[in-house]
Protein backbone atom coordinates (compact mmCIF):
# COMPACT_ATOMS: atom_id res chain seq x y z
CA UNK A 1 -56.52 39.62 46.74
CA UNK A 2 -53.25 38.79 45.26
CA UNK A 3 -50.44 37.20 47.85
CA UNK A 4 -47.89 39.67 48.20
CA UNK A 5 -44.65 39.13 46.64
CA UNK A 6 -41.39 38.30 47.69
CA UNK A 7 -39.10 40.30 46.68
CA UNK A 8 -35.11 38.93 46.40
CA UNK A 9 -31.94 40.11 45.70
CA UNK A 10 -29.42 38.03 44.50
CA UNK A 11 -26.27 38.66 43.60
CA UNK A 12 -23.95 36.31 41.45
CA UNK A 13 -26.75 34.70 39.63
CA UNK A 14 -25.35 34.65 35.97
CA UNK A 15 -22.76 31.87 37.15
CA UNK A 16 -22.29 28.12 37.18
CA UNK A 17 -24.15 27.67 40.12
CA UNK A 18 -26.04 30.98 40.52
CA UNK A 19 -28.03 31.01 36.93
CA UNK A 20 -29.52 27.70 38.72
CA UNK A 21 -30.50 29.73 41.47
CA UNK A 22 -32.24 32.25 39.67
CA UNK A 23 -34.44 30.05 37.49
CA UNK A 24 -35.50 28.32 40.80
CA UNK A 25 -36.32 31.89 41.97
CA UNK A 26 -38.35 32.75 38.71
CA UNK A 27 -39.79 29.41 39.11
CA UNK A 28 -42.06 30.55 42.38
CA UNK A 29 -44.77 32.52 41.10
CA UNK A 30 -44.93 34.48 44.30
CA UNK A 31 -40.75 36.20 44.06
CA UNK A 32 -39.84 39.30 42.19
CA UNK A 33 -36.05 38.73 42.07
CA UNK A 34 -34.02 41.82 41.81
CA UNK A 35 -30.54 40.34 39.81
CA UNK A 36 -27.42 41.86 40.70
CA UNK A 37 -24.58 42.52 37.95
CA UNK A 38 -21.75 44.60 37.94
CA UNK A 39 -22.01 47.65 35.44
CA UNK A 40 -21.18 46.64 31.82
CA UNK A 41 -22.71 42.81 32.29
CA UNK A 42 -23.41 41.80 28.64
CA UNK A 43 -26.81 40.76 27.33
CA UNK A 44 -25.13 36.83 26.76
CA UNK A 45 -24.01 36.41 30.24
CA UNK A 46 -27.56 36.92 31.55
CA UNK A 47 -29.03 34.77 29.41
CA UNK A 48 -33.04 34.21 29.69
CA UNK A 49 -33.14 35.31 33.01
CA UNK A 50 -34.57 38.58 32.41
CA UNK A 51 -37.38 37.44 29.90
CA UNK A 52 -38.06 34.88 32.73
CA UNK A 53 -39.02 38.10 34.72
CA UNK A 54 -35.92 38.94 36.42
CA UNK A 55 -35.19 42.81 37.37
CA UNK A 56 -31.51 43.34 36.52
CA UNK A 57 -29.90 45.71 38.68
CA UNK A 58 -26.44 46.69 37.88
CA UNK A 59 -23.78 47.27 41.08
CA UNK A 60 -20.54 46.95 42.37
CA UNK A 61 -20.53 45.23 45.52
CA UNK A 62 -18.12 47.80 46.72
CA UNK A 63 -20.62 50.72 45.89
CA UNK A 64 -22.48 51.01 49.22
CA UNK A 65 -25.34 53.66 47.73
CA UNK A 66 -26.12 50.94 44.22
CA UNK A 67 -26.26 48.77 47.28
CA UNK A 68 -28.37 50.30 49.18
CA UNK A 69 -30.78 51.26 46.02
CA UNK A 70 -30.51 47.37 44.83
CA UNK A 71 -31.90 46.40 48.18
CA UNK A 72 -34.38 48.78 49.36
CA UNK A 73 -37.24 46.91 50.15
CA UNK A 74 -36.41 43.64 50.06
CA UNK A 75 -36.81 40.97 52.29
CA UNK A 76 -34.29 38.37 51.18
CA UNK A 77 -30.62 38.80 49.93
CA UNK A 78 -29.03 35.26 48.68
CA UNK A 79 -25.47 35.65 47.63
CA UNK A 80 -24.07 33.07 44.92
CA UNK A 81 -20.93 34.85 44.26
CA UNK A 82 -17.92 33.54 43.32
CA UNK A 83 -15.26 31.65 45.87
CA UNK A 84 -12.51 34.53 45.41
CA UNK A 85 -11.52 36.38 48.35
CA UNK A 86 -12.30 39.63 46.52
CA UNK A 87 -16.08 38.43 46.41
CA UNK A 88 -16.89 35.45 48.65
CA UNK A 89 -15.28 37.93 51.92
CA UNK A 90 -15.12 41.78 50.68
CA UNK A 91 -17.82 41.48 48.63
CA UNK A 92 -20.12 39.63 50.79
CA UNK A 93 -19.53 42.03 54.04
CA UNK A 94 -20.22 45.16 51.67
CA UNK A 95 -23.54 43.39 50.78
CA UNK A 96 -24.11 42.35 54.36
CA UNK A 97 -23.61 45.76 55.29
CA UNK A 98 -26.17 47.00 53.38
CA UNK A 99 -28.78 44.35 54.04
CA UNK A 100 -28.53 45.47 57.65
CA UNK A 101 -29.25 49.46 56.29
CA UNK A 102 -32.31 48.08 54.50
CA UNK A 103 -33.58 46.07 57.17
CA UNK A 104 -33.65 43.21 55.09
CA UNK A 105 -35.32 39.80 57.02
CA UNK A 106 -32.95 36.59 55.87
CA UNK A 107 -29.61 36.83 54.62
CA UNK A 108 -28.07 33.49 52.65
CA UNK A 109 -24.54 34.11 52.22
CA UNK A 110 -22.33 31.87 49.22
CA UNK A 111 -20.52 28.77 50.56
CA UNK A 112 -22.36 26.36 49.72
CA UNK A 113 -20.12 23.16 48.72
CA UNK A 114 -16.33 23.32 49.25
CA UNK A 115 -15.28 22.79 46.08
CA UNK A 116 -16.96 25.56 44.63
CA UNK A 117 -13.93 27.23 43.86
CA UNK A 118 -12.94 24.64 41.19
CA UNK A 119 -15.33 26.26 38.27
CA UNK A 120 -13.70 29.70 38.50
CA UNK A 121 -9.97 30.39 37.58
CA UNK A 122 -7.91 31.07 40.34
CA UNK A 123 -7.52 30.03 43.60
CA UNK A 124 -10.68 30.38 46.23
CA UNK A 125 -11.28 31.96 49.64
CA UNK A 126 -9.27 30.12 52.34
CA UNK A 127 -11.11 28.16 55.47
CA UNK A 128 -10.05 31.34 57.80
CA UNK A 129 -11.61 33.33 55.36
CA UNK A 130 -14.74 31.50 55.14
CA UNK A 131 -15.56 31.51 58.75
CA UNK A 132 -14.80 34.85 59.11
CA UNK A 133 -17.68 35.87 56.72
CA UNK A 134 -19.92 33.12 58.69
CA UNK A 135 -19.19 34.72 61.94
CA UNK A 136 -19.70 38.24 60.79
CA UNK A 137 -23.25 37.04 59.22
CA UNK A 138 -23.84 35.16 62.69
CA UNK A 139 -23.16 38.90 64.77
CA UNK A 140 -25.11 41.19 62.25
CA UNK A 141 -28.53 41.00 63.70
CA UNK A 142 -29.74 40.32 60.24
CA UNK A 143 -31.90 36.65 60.01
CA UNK A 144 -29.71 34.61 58.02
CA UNK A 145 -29.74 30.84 57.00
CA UNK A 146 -26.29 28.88 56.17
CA UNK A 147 -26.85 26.26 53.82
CA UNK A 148 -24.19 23.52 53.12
CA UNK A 149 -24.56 20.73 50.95
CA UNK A 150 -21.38 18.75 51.03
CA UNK A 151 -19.91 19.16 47.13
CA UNK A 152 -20.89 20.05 43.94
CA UNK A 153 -22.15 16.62 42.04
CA UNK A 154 -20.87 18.01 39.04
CA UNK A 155 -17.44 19.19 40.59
CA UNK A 156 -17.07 15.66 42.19
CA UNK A 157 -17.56 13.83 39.42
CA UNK A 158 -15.25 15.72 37.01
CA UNK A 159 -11.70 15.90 36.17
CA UNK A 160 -11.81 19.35 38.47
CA UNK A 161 -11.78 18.03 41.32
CA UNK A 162 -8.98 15.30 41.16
CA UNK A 163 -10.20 11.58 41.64
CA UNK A 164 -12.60 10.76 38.12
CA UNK A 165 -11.65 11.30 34.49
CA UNK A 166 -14.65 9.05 32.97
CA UNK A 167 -13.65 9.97 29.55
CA UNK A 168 -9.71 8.77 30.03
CA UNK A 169 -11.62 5.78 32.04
CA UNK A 170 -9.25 6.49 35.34
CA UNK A 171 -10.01 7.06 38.50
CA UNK A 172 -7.42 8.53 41.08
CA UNK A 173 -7.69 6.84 44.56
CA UNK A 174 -6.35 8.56 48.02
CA UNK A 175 -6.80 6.46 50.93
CA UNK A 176 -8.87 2.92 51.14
CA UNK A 177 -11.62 4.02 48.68
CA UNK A 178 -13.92 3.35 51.55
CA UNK A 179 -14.44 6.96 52.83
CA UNK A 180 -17.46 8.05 52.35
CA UNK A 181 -18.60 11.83 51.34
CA UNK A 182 -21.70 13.64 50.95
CA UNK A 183 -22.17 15.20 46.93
CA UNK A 184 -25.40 17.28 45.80
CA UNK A 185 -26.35 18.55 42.21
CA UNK A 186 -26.54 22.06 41.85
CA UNK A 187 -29.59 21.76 40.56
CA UNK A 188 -30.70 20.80 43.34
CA UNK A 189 -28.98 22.54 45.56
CA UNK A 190 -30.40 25.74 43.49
CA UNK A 191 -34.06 24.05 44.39
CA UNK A 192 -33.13 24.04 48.09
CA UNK A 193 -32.64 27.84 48.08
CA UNK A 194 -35.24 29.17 46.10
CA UNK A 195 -37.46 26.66 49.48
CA UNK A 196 -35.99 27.92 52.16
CA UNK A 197 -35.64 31.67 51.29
CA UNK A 198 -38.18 32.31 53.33
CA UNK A 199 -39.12 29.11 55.47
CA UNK A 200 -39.50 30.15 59.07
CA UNK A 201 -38.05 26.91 60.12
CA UNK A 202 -34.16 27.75 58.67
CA UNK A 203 -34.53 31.05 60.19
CA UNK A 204 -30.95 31.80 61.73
CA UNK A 205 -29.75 28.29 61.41
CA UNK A 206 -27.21 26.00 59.40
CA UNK A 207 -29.08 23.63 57.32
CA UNK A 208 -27.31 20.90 55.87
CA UNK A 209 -28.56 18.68 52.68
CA UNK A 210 -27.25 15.84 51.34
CA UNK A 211 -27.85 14.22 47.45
CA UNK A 212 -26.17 11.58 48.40
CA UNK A 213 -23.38 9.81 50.29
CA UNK A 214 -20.91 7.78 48.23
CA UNK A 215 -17.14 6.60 48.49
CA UNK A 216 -14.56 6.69 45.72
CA UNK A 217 -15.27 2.57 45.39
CA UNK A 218 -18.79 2.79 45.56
CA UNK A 219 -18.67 5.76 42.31
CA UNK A 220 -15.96 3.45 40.31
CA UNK A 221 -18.63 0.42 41.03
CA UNK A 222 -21.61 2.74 40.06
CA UNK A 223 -19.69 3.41 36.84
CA UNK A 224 -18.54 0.21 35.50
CA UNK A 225 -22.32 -1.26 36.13
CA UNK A 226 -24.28 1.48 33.91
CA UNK A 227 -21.89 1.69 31.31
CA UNK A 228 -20.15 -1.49 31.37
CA UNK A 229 -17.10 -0.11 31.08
CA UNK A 230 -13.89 -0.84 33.35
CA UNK A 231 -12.31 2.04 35.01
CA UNK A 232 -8.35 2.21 35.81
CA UNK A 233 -7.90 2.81 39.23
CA UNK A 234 -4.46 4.41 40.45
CA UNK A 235 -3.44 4.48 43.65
CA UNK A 236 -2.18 7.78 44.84
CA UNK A 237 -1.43 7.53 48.17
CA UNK A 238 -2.48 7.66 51.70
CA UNK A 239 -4.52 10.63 53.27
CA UNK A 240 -2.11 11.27 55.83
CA UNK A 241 0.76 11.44 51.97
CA UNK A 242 -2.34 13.96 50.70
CA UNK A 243 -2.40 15.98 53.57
CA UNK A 244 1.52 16.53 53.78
CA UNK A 245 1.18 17.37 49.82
CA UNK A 246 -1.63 19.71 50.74
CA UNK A 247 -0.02 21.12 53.97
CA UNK A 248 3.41 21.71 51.83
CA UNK A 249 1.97 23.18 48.58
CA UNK A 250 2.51 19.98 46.44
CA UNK A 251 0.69 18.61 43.61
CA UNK A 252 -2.25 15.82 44.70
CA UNK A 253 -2.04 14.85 40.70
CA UNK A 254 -3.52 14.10 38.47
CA UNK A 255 -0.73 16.10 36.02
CA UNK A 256 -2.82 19.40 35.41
CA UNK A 257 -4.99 19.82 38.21
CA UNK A 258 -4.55 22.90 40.27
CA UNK A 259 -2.80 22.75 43.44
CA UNK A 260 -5.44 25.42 44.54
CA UNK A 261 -7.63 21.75 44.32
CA UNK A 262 -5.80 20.33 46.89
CA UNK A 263 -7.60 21.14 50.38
CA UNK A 264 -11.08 20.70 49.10
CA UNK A 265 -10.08 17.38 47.92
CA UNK A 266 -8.39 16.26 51.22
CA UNK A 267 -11.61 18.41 53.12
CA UNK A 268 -13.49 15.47 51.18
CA UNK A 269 -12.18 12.18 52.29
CA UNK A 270 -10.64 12.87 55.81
CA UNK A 271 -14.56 13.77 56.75
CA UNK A 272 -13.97 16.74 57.42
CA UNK A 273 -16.78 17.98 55.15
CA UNK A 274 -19.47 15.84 56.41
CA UNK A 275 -22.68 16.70 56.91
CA UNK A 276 -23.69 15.49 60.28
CA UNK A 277 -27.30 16.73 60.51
CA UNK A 278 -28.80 16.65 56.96
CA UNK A 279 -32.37 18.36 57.00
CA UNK A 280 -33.42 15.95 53.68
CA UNK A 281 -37.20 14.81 55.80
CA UNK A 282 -37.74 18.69 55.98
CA UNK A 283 -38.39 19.06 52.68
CA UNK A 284 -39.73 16.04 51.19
CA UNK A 285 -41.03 17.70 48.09
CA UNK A 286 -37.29 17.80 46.59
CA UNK A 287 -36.15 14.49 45.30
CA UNK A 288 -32.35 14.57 44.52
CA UNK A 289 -30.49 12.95 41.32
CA UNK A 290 -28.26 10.26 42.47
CA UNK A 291 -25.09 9.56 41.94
CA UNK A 292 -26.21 6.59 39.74
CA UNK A 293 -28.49 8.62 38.04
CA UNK A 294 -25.94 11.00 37.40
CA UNK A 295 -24.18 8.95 35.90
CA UNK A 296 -26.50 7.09 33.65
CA UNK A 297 -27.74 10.20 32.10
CA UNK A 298 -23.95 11.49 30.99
CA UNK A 299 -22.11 8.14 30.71
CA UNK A 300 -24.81 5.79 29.76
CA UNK A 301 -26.19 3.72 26.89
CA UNK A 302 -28.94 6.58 26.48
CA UNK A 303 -26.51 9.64 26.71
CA UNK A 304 -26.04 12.30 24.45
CA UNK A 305 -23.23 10.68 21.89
CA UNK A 306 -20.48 13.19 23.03
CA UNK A 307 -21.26 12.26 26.83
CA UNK A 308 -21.73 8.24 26.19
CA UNK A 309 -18.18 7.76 24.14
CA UNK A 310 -16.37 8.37 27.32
């Protein structure tokens, strides 16, 4: 007899950081993932994910009845959706709403790094905002898992998020250097997910995983030795000169960068992102890319050209 399959829902999965999620979906032979788009989504945005063996289900996540229909019988709903208030709060209560009518068994609500919000236009949910949705997940009755990973590798490590610009060669220093932060790939972040779906053991519970844990220095150090190539380092500031900037609406430079950037960047070296209680031992059959190996692959002697002539 055949196992029987487990059958997910999950919305925002033609994004960034949810078309990673649904491959590691379709990669367990033992899911039927259900894909949620809103009405009109065009064959390109999807992708391969539906000759991979993805359902696509089209629905607004303000349409309670598509919502209900999306999610009858299911036992899992993960949410990748965007970081705008419009979907990472409305949007996520409507679908919560729904996995309670459905009786669905583990809710996994978006969140996952804080500075998510950096590879959509736009500014992102506030912090108030955020733990409103947690608490309302928390107080549904539904089995839910929160899963944080610290930030997005590729976020981190890009001109998005304010401190590297490999291909100018500058880095943009706030505080000592010396504070360290935790980053993830979404790749592997995407892996995580598609584990603990349905793992008993994150069954109403935060579970944290970590990449890696790095400081500005350590990254500008990790740099210059696999390349071989010096980076210029400018001095910004203090964190307590960041935090005013943040506090007061200010630019946290570099010229360009959003000032919607701002309190995920200072969120990332006061500590106030760190993960305290990473569950890495748990699953020991996910190895994580490292920041050096990050970086040897794009900025490397044996990266692609475009990557390596930073």
């Amino acid at each position: 007899m055949e196992p029987a399959l487990l059958r997910v829902v999950l919305a925002g999965g033609t994004g960034h950081f949810g078309s990673r999620v649904a491959r590691a979906l379709l990669a367990r032979p033992d899911v039927n993932l259900r894909l949620l788009v809103p009405p009109g989504t065009e064959e390109s945005v999807l992708g391969d994910l539906a000759d991979r063996g993805a359902t696509v289900v089209e629905a607004e996540l303000s349409d309670d009845g598509a919502l209900d229909a999306a999610l009858e019988g299911a036992h899992a709903v993960v949410s990748a959706v965007g970081a705008s208030p419009m979907l990472l709060v409305a949007g996520q209560l409507h679908l919560l709403k729904a996995a309670q009518r459905q009786g669905v068994r583990r809710f996994i609500p978006s969140g996952y790094a804080l500075n998510a919000s950096a590879l959509e236009d736009g500014e992102g949910a506030s912090a108030e905002e955020r733990l409103r949705v947690a608490e309302t997940v928390a107080r549904s009755g539904v089995g839910h898992t929160f899963v944080r990973v610290g930030s997005f590798m590729e976020v981190t490590l890009s001109p998005m998020a304010g401190l590297f610009d490999f291909h100018a060669r500058r880095a943009y220093r706030w505080g000592s250097g010396e504070e360290l932060f935790d980053v993830t790939s979404m790749e592997d972040a995407a892996h995580l997910l598609a584990t603990v779906v349905d793992d008993p053991r994150a069954h109403n519970r935060r579970l944290e995983f970590s990449g890696d844990v790095v400081s500005f220095n350590g990254v500008v150090a990790l740099y210059e030795e696999v390349t071989d190539k010096r980076l210029e380092v400018v001095d910004m500031g203090t964190l307590k000169e960041l935090k005013a900037r943040v506090l007061h609406g200010r630019d946290v430079g570099p010229p360009g960068l959003p000032r919607a950037a701002g309190p995920a960047l200072l969120a990332l070296l006061s500590g106030e992102a760190r993960l305290h209680d990473a569950a890495n031992s748990a699953y020991p059959q996910l190895t994580c890319v490292r920041v050096r190996d990050y970086l040897a692959h794009h900025f490397g002697a044996n990266a692609p050209l475009e990557q390596a002539s930073a």
